[in-house]
N, C-alpha and C. Protein backbone atom coordinates (compact mmCIF):
# COMPACT_ATOMS: atom_id res chain seq x y z
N UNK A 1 21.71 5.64 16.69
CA UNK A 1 21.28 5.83 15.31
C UNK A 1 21.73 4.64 14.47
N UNK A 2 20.79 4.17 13.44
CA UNK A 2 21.14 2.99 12.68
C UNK A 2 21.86 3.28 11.68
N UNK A 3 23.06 2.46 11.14
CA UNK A 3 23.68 2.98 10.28
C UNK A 3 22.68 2.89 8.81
N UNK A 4 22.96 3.75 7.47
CA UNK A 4 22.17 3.11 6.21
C UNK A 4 21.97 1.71 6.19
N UNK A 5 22.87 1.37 6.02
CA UNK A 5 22.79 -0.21 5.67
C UNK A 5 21.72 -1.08 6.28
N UNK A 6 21.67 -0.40 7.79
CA UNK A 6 20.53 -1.62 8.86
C UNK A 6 19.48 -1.21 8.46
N UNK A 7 19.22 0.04 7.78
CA UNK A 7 17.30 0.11 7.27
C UNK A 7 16.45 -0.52 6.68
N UNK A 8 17.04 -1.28 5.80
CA UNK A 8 15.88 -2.17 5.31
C UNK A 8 15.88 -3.52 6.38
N UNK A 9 16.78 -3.84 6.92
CA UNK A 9 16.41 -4.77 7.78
C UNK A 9 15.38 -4.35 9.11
N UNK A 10 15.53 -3.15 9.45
CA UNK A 10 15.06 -2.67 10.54
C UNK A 10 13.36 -2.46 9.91
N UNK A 11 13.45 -1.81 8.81
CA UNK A 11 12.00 -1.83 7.88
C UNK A 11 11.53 -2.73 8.06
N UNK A 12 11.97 -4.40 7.17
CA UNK A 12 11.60 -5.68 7.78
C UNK A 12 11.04 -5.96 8.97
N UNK A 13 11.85 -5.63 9.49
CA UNK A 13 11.53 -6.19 11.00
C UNK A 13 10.41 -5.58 11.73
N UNK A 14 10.32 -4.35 11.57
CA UNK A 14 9.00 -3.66 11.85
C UNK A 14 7.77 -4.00 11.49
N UNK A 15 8.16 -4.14 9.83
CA UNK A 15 6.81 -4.47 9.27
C UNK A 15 6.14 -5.78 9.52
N UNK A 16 6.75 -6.57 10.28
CA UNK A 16 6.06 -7.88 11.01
C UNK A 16 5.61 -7.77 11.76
N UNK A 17 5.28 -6.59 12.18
CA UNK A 17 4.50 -6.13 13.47
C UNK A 17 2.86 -5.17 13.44
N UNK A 18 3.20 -4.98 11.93
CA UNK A 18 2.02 -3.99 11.12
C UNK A 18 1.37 -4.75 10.33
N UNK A 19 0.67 -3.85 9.61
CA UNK A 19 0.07 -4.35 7.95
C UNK A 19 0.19 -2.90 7.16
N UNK A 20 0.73 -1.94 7.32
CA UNK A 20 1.06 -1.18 6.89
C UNK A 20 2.86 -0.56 6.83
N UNK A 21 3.45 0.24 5.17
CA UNK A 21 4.71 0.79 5.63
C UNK A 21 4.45 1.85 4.83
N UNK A 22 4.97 3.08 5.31
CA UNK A 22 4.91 4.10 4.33
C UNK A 22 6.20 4.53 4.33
N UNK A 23 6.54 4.66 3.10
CA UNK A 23 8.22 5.49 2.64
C UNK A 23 7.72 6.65 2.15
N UNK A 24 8.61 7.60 2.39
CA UNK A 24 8.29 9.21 1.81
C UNK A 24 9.63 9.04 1.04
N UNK A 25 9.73 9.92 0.28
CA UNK A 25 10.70 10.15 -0.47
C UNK A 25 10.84 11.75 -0.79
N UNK A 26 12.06 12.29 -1.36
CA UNK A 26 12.03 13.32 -2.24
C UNK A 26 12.20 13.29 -3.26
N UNK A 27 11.08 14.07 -4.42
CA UNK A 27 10.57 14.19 -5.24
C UNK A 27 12.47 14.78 -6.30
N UNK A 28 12.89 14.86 -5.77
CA UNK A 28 14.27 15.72 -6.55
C UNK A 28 15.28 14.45 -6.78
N UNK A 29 15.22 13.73 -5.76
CA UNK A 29 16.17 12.42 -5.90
C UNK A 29 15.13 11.13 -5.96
N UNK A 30 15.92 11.06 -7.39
CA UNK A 30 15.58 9.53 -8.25
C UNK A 30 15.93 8.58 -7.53
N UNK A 31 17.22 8.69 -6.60
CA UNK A 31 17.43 6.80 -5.71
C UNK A 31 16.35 6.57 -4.91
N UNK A 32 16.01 7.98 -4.08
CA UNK A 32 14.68 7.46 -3.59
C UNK A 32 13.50 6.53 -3.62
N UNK A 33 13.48 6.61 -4.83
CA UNK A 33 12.26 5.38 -5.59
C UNK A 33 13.03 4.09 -5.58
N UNK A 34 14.02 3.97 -6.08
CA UNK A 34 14.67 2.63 -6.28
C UNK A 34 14.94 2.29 -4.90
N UNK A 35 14.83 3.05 -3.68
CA UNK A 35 14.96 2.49 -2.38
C UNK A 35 13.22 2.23 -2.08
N UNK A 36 12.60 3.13 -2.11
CA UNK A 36 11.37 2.70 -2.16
C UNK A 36 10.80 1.09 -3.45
N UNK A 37 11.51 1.19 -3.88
CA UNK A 37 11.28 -0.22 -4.92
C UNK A 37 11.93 -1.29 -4.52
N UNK A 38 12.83 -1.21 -3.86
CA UNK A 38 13.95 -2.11 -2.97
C UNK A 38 12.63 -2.55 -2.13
N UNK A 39 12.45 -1.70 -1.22
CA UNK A 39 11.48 -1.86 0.07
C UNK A 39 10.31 -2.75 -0.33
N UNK A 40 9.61 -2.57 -1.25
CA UNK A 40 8.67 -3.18 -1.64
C UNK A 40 8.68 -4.90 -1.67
N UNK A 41 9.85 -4.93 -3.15
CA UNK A 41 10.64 -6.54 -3.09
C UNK A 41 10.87 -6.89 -1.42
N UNK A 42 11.08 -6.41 -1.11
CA UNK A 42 11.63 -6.85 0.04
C UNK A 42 10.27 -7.50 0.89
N UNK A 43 9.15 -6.56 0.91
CA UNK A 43 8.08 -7.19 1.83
C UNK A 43 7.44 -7.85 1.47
N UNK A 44 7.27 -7.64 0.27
CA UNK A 44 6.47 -9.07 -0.63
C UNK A 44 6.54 -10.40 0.20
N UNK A 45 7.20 -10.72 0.16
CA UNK A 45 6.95 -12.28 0.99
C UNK A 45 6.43 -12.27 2.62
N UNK A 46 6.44 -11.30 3.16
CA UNK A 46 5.51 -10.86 4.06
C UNK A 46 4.29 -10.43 3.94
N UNK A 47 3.52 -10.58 2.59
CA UNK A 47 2.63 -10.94 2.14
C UNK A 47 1.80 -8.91 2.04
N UNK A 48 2.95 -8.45 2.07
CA UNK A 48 2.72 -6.72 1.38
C UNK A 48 2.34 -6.86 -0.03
N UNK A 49 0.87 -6.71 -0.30
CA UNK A 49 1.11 -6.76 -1.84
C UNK A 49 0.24 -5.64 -2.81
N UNK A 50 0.09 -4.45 -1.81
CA UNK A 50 -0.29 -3.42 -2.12
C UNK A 50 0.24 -2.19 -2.28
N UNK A 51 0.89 -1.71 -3.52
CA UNK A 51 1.93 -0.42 -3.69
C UNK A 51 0.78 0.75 -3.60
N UNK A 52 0.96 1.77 -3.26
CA UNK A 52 0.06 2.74 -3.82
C UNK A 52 1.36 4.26 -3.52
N UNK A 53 0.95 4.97 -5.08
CA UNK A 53 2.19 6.00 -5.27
C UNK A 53 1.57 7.34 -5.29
N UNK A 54 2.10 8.18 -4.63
CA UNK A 54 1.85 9.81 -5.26
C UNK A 54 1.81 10.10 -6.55
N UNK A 55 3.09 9.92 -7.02
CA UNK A 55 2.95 10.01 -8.55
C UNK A 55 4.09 9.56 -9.03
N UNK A 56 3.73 9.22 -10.83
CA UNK A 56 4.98 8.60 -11.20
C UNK A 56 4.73 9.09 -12.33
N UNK A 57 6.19 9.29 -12.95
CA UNK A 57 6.11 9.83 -14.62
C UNK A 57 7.06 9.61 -15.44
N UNK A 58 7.16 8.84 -16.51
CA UNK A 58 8.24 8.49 -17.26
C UNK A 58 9.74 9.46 -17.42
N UNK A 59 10.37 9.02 -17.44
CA UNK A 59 11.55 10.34 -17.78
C UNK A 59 11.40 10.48 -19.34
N UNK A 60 11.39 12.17 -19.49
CA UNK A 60 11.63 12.82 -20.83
C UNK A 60 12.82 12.21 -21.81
N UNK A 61 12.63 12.08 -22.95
CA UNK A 61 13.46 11.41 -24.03
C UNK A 61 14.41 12.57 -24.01
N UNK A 62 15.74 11.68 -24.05
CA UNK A 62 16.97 12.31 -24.54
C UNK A 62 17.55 12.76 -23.14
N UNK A 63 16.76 12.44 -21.65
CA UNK A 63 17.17 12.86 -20.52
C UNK A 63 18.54 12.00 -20.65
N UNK A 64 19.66 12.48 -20.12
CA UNK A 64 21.27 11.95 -19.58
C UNK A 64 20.96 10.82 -18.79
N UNK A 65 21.84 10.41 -18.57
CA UNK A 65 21.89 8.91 -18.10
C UNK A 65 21.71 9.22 -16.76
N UNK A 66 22.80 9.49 -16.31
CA UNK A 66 23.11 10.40 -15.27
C UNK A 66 21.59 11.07 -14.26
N UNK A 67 20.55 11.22 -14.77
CA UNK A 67 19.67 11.83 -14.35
C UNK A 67 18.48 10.91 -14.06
N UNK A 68 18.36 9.62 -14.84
CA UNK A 68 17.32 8.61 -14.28
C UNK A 68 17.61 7.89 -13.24
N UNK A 69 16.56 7.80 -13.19
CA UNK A 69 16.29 6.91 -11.67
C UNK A 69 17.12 5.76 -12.00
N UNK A 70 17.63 5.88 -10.16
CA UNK A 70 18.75 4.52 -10.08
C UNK A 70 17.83 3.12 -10.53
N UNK A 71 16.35 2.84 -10.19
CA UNK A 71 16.09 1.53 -10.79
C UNK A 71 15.86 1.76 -12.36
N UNK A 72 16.22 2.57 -13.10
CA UNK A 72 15.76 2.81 -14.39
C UNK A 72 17.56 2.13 -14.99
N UNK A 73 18.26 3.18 -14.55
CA UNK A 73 19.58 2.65 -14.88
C UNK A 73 20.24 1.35 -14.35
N UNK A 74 19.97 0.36 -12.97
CA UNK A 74 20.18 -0.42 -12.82
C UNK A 74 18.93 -1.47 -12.31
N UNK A 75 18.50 -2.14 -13.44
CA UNK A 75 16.78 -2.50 -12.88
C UNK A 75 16.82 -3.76 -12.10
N UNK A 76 18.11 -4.48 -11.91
CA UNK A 76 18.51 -5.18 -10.55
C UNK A 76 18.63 -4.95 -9.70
């Protein structure tokens, strides 16, 4: 089993072998996306330059910090 850390390299590395990647995520956890947004940056220069999303929806005003998405709170 790969540890966390080796997945996006292992992602990489796969995806030089495709023209397709699909990430699933859960809809309950916000890091999800920011790993799915990680992933993306990442293939871009492998010339991935097609996102396509289930769905996306702004977070509600006055939501806690605490509760947005990790790329919302850290957009580096």
């Amino acid at each position: 089993m790969k540890a966390a850390s080796d997945v996006p390299a292992e992602i990489e590395k796969r995806a030089r072998q495709t023209s397709i990647v699909i990430v699933t995520e859960s809809h309950e956890r916000s890091e999800h996306r920011g790993f799915s947004t990680s992933t993306a940056t990442r293939l871009r220069p492998l010339r991935y330059d097609t996102l396509a999303l289930e769905a996306l929806s702004p977070s509600m005003p006055g939501t806690p910090v605490q509760y947005l998405a990790s790329f919302v709170q850290h957009p580096r």
